[in-house]
C-alpha atoms as a PDB file:
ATOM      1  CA  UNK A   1      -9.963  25.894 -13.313  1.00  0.00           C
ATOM      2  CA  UNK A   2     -10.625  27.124  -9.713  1.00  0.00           C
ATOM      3  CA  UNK A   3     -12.822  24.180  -9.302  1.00  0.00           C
ATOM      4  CA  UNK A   4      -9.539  22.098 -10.037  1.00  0.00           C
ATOM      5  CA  UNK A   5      -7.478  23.779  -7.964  1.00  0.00           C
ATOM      6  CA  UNK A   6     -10.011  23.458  -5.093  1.00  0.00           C
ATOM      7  CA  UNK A   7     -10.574  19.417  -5.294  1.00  0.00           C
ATOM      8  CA  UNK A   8      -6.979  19.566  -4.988  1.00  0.00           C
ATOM      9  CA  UNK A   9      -6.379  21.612  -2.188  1.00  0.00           C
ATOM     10  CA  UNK A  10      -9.320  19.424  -0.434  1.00  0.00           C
ATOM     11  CA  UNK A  11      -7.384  15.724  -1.329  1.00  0.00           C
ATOM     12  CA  UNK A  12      -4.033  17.144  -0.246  1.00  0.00           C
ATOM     13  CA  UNK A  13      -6.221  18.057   2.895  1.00  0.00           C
ATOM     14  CA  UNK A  14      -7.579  14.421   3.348  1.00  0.00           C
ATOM     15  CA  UNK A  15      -4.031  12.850   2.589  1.00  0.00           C
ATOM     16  CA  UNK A  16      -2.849  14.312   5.934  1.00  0.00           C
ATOM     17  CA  UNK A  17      -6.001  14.079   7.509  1.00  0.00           C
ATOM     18  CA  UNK A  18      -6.239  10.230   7.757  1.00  0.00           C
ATOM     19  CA  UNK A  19      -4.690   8.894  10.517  1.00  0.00           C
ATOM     20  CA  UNK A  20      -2.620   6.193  10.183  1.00  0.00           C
ATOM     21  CA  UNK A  21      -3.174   4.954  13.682  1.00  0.00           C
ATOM     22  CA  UNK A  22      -5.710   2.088  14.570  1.00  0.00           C
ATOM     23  CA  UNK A  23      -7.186   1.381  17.334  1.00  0.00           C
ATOM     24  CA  UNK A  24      -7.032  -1.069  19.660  1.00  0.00           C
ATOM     25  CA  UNK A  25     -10.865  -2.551  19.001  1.00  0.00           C
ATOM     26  CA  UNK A  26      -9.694  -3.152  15.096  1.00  0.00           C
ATOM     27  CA  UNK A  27      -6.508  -3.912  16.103  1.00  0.00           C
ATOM     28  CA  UNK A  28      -7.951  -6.899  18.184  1.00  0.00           C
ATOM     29  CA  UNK A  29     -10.701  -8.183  16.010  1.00  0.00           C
ATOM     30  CA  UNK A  30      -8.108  -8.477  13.207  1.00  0.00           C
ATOM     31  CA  UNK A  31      -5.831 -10.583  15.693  1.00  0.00           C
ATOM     32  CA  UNK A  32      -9.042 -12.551  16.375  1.00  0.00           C
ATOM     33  CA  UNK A  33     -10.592 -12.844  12.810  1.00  0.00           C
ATOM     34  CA  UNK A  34      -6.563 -14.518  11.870  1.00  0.00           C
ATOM     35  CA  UNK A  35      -6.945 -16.737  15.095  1.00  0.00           C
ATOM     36  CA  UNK A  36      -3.886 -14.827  16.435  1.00  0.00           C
ATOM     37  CA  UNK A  37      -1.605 -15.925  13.732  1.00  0.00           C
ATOM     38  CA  UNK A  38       0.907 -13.872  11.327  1.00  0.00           C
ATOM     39  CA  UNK A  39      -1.121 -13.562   7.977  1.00  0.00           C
ATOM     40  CA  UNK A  40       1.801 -14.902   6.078  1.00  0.00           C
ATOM     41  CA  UNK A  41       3.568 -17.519   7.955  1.00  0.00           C
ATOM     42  CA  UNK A  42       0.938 -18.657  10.690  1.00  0.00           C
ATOM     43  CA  UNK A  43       3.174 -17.542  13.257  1.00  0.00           C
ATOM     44  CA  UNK A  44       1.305 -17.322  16.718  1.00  0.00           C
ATOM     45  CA  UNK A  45       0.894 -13.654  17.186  1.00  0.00           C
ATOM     46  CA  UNK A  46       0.185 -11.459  20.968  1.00  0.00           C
ATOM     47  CA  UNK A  47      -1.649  -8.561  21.061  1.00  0.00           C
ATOM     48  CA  UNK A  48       1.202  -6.524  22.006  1.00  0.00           C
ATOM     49  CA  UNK A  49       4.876  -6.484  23.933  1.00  0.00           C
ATOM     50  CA  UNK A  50       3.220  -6.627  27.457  1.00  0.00           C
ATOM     51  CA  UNK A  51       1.633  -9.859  27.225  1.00  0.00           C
ATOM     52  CA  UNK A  52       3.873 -12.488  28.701  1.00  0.00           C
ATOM     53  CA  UNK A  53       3.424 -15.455  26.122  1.00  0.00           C
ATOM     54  CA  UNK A  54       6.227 -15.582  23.979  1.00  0.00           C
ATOM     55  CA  UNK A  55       5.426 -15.216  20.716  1.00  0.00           C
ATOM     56  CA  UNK A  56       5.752 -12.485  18.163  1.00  0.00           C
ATOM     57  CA  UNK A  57       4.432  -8.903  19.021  1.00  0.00           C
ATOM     58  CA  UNK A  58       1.612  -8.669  16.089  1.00  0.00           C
ATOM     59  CA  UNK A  59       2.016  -5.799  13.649  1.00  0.00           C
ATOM     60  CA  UNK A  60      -0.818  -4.493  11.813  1.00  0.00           C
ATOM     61  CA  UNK A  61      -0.592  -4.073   8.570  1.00  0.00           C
ATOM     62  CA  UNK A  62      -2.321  -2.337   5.443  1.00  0.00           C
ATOM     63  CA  UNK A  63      -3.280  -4.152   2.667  1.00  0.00           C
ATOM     64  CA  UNK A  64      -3.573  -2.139   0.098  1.00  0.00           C
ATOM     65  CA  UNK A  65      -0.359   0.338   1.455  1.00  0.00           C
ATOM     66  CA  UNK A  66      -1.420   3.533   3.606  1.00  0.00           C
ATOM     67  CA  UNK A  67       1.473   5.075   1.502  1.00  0.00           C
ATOM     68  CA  UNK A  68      -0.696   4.448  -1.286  1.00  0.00           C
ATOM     69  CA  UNK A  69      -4.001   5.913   0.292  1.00  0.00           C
ATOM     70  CA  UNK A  70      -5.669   8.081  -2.016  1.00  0.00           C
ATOM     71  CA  UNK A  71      -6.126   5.908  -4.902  1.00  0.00           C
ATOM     72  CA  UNK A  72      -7.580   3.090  -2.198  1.00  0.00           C
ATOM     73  CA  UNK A  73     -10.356   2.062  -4.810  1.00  0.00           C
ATOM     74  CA  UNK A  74     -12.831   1.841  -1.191  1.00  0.00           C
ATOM     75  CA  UNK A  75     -11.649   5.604  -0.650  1.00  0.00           C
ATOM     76  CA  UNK A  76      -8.990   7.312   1.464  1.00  0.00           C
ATOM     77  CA  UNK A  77     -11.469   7.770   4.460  1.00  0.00           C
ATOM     78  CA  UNK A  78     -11.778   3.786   4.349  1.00  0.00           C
ATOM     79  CA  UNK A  79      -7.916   2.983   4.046  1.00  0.00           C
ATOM     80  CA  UNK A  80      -8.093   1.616   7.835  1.00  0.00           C
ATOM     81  CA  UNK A  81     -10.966  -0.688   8.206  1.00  0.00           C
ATOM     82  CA  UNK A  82     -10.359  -4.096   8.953  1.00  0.00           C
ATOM     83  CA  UNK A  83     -10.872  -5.296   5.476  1.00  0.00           C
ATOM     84  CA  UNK A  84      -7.822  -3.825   4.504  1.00  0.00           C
ATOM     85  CA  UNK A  85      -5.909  -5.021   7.573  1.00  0.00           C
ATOM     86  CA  UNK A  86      -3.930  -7.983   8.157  1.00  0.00           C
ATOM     87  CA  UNK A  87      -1.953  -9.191  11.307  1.00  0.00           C
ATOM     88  CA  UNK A  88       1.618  -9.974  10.301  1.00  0.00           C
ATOM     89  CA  UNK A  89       4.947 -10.826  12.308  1.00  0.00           C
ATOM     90  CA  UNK A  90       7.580  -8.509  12.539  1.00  0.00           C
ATOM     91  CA  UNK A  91       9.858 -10.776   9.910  1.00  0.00           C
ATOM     92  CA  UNK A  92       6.857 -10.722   7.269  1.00  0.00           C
ATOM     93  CA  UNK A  93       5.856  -7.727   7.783  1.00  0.00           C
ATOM     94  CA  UNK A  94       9.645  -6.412   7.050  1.00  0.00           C
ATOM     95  CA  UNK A  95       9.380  -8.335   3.874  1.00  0.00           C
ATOM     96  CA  UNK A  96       6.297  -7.173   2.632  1.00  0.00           C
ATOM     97  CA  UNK A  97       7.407  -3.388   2.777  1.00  0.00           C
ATOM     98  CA  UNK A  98       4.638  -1.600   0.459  1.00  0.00           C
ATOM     99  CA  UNK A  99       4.037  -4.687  -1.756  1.00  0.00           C
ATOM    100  CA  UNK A 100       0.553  -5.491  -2.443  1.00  0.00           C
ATOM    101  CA  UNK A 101      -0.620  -9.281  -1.852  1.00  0.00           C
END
């Protein structure tokens, strides 16, 4: 039983261990690998609000839900690589909402 108790006091400990943040390398080769368009609705997409073309600020999405991370079949620790990413536009992105495509 203490064995148990200790696997589960170590994934509660990688649940709010894995950052949900990604960084601006991924973030970019995602943009680049969808040819700077929203995943969904090939919306042109820029990198972020500071770049002066006007099209939609890109949001970076999880595939399989962060919310959802410890039963990512890849594993928790792998929850952000750019497999599991997708650039989206603000309007998809509010429509996905957790949903898995």
């Amino acid at each position: 039983d203490n064995q148990k108790a200790t696997s589960e006091e170590i994934l509660e400990k990688l649940k709010k261990d894995v950052s949900r943040i990604i960084l601006p390398s991924c973030r970019y080769n995602v943009l680049k690998r969808q040819k700077w368009k929203c995943n969904s609705c090939a919306t042109h997409l820029k990198y972020s609000k500071n770049h002066e073309l006007g099209y939609s600020v890109a949001h970076i999405d999880h595939i399989h839900p962060y919310s959802e991370r410890w039963i990512y079949p890849l594993g928790i620790e792998n929850i952000n690589n750019e497999s599991n990413l997708q650039a989206l536009c603000e309007s998809c992105n509010k429509l996905k909402y957790n949903k898995k495509d």
